[in-house]
Protein backbone atom coordinates (compact mmCIF):
# COMPACT_ATOMS: atom_id res chain seq x y z
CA UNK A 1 -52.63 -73.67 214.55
CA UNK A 2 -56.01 -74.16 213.17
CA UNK A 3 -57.48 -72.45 210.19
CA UNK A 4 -60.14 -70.50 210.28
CA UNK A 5 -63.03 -73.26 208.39
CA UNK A 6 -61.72 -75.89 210.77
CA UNK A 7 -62.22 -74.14 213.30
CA UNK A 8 -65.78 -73.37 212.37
CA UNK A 9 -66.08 -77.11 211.98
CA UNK A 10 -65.15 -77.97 215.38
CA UNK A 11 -67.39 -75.53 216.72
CA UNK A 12 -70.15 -76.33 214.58
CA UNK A 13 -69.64 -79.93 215.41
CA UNK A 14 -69.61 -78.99 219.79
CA UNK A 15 -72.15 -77.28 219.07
CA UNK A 16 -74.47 -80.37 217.36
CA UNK A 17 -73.45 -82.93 219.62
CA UNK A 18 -72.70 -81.05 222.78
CA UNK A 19 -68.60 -81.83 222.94
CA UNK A 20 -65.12 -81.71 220.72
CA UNK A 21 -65.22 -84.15 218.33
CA UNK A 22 -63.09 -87.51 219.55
CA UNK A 23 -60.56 -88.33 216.30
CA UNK A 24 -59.93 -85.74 214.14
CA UNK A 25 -58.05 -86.68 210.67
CA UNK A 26 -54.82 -84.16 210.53
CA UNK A 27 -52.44 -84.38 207.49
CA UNK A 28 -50.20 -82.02 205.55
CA UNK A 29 -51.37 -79.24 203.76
CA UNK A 30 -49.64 -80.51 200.62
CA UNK A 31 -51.21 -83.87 200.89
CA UNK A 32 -54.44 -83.23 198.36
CA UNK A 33 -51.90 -81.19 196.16
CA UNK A 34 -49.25 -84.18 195.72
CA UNK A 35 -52.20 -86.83 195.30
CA UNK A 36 -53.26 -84.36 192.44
CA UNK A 37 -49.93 -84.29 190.26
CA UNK A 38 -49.70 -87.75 191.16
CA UNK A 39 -53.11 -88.19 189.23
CA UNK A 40 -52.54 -86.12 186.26
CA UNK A 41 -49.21 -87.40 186.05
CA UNK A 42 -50.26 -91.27 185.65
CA UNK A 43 -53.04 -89.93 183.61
CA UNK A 44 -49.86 -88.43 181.44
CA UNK A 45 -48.40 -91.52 181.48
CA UNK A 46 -51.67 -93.98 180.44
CA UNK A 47 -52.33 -91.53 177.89
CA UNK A 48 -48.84 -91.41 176.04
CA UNK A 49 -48.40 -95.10 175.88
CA UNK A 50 -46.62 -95.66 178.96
CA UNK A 51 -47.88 -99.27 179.49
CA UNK A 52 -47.49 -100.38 176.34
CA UNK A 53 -43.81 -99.10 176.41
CA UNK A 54 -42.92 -100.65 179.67
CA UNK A 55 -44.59 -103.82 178.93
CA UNK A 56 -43.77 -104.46 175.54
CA UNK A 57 -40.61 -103.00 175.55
CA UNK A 58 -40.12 -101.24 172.04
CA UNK A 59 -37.01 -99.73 170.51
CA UNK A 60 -35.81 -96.43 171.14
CA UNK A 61 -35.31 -95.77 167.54
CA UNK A 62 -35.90 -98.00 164.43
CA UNK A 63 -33.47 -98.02 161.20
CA UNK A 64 -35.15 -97.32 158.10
CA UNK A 65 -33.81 -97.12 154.58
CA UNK A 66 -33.19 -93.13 154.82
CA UNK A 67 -31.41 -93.59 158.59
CA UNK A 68 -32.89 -93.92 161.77
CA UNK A 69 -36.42 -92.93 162.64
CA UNK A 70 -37.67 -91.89 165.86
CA UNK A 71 -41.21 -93.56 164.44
CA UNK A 72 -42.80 -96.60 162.85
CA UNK A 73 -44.08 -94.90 159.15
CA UNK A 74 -47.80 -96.08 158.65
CA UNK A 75 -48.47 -97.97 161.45
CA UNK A 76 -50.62 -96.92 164.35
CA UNK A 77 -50.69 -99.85 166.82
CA UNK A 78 -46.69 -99.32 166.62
CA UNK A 79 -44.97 -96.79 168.58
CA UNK A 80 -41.05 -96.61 169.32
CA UNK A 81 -39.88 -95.21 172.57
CA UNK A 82 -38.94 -92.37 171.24
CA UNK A 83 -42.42 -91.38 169.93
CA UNK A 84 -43.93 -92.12 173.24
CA UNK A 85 -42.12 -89.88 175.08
CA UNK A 86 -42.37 -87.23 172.64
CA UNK A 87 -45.46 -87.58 172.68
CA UNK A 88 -46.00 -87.59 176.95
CA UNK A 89 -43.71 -84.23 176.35
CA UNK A 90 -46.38 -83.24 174.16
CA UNK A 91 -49.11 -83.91 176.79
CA UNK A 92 -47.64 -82.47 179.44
CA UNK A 93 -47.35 -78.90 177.73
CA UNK A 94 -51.03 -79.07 177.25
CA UNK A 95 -52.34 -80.05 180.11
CA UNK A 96 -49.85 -77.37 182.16
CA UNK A 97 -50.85 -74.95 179.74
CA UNK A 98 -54.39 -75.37 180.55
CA UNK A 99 -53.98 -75.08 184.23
CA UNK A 100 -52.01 -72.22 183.80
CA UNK A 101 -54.74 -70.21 182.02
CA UNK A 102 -57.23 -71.72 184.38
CA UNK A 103 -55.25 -70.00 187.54
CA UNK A 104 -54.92 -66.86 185.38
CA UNK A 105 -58.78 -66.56 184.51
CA UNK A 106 -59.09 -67.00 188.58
CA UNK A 107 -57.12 -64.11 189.08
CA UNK A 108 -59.52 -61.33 187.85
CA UNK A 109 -58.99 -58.43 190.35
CA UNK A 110 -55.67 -57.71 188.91
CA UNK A 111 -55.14 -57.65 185.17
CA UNK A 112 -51.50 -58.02 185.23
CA UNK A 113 -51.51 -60.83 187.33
CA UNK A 114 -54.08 -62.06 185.51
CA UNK A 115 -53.14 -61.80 182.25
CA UNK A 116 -49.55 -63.38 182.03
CA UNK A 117 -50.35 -66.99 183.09
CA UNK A 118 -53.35 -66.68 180.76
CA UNK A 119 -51.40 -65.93 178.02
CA UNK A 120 -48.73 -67.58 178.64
CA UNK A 121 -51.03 -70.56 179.18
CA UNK A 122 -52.78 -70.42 176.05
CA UNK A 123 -49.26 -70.40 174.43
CA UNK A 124 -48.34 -73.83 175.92
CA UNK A 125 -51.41 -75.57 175.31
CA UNK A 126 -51.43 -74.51 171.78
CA UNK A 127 -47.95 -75.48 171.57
CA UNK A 128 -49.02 -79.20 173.11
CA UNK A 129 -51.76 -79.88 171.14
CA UNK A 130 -49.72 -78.14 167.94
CA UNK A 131 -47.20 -80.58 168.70
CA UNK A 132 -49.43 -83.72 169.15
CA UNK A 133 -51.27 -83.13 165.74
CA UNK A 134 -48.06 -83.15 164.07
CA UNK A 135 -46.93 -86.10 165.42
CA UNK A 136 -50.10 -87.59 164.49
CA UNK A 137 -49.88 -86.63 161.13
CA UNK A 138 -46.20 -87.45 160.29
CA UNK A 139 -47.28 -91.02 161.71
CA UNK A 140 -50.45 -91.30 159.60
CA UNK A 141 -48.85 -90.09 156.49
CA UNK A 142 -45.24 -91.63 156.27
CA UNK A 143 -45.60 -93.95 153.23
């Protein structure tokens, strides 16, 4: 029922102060994991301009001469809805890509195990922060 460190922790503790200890904190294993993705994800969200969009409320898309655009041309303190959730799409394939090659660099007793999430790691966050310069620079240099 107990693992292993907690029970070295009990022990350690009876052994300090001469009994059990009284209250003992139990929750889920997958507590500390879902508080985790719930950070990163409102990090995610913060980053890509969720606030602004749910507070300000912009467009989905804007109509320009040429047709609809999924962007304000020129303007950084604009963003459509569109753009921000590109954008978070964009975010998200970075930051999974670097967890992905951080778990595969942990890995280093076998290489095949090892080397797939790496790789395919590397891939993604290249891909996310490909993806986020671009973005950047179509904004920044639409006349």
């Amino acid at each position: 029922m107990f693992s292993r460190r907690r029970k070295a922790k009990r022990a350690k503790f009876a052994k300090k102060f001469g009994r059990p200890p009284i209250f003992e904190v139990k929750y889920p294993s997958f507590i500390p994991q879902l508080a985790l993705f719930l950070l990163i994800a409102a990090v995610l969200f913060l980053l890509a301009g969720g606030l602004y969009m749910v507070v300000k409320g912009p467009p989905l898309l804007i109509s320009l001469r040429g047709g609809p655009a999924f962007m304000v041309p020129g303007q950084i303190g604009e963003q459509t809805l569109a753009e921000g959730i590109l954008f978070m799409f964009f975010l998200t394939l970075g930051v999974a890509g670097g967890y992905m090659a951080y778990h595969g660099l942990r890995e280093n007793h076998r290489l095949r195990r090892s080397s797939l999430p790496l790789a395919v790691g590397i891939i993604l966050f290249a891909l996310g922060l490909f993806g986020a310069q671009m973005l950047l620079q179509l904004k920044i240099a639409s006349p």
